[in-house]
Protein backbone atom coordinates (compact mmCIF):
# COMPACT_ATOMS: atom_id res chain seq x y z
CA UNK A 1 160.09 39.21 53.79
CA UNK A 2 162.22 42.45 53.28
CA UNK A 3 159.61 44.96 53.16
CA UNK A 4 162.30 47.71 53.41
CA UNK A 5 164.16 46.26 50.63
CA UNK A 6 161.56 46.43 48.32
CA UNK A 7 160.82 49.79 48.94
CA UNK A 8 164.13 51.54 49.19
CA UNK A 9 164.81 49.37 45.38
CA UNK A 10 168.40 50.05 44.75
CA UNK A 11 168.63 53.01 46.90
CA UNK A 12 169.37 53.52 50.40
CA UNK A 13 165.90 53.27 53.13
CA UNK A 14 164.06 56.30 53.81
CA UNK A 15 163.13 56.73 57.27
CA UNK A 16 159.29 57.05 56.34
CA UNK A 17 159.87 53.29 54.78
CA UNK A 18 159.80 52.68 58.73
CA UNK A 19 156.58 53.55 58.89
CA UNK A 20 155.42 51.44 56.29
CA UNK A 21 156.76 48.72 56.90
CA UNK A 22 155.40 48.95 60.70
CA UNK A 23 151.82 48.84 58.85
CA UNK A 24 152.63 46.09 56.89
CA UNK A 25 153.76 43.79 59.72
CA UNK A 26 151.43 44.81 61.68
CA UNK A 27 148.63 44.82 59.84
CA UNK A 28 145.77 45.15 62.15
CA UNK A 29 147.15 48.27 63.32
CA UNK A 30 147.26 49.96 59.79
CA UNK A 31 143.87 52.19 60.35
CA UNK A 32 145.87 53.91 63.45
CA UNK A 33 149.04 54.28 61.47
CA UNK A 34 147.49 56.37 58.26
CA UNK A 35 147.53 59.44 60.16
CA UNK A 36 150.84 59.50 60.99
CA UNK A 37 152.28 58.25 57.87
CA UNK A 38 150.20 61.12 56.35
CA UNK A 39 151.67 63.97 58.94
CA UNK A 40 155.47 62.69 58.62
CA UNK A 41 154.69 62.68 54.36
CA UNK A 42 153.35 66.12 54.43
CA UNK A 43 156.60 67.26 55.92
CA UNK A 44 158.54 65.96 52.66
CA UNK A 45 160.50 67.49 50.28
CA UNK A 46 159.40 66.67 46.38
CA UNK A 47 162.27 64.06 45.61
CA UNK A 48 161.65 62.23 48.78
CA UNK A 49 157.91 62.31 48.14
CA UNK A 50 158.97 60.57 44.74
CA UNK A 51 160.86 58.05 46.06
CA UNK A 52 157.83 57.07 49.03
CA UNK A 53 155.57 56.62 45.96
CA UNK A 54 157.87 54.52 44.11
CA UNK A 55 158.37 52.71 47.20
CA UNK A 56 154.73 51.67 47.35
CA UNK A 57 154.78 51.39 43.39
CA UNK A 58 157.43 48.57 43.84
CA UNK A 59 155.05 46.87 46.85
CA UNK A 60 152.03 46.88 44.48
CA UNK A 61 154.27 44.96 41.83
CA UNK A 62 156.54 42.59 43.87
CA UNK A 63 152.93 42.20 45.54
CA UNK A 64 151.29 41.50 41.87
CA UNK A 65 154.81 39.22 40.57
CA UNK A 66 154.61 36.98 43.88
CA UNK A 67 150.43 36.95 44.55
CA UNK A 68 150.78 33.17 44.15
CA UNK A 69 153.53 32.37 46.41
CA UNK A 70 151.38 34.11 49.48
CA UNK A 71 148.46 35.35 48.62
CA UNK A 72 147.12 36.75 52.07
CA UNK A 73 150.77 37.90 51.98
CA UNK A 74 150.51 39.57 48.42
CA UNK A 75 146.56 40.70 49.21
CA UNK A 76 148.16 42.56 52.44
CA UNK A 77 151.13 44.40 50.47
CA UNK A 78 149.13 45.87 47.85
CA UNK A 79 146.03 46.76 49.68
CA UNK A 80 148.37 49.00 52.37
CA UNK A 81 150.38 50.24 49.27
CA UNK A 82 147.74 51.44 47.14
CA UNK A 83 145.39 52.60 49.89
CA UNK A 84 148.64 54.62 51.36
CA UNK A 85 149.18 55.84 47.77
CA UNK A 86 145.72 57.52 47.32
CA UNK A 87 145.98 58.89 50.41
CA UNK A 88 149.13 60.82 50.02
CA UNK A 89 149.08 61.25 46.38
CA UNK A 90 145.10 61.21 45.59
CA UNK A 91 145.35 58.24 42.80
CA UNK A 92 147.68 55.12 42.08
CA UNK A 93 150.63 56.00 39.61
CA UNK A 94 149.87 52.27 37.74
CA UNK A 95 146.41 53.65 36.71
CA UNK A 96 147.87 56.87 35.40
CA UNK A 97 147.66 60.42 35.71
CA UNK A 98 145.11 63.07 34.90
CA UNK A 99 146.06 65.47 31.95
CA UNK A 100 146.93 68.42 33.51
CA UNK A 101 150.10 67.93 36.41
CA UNK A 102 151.03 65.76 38.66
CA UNK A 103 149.15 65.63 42.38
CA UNK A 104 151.23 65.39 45.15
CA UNK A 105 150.69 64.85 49.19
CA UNK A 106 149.40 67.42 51.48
């Protein structure tokens, strides 16, 4: 599977889709990569910050779209996804925002 494809969508990888990706394949070493996805995140500027949570907006959904093709394969994506999404951003985008502003990382 092309995890970085599905993240970069129809834009060119991000280097922190690296990262990601590294958790996803290897998925029993996810706990020991959230810190350091976290650190290298908190370094982002806002539009690159945008396009990591879209990234792991498009996981959750090609993750929901193909569940019953794989589904330790689908149950894998979206659990790293969404847990990397409230750590960095505090809440997943699909379940909406708060009234009052957008959160963002760090």
């Amino acid at each position: 599977m092309d995890y970085s494809r599905i993240l970069a969508g129809q834009g060119e990888p991000h280097p922190i889709f690296s990262r990601v990706v590294e958790a996803l394949e290897n998925y029993e070493e996810f706990p020991f990569l959230l810190e350091p996805i976290y650190r290298e995140a908190s370094e982002l500027e806002d539009e690159d910050l945008d396009r990591l949570r879209f990234g792991l907006v498009r996981l959750q959904v090609y993750a929901d779209i193909h569940r019953y093709e794989d589904m330790e394969a689908a149950q894998r994506m979206k659990y790293v996804a969404s847990t990397l999404e409230r750590v960095l951003f505090g809440r997943l985008l699909l379940e909406g925002e708060e009234a009052g502003g957008k959160q963002q990382c760090c």
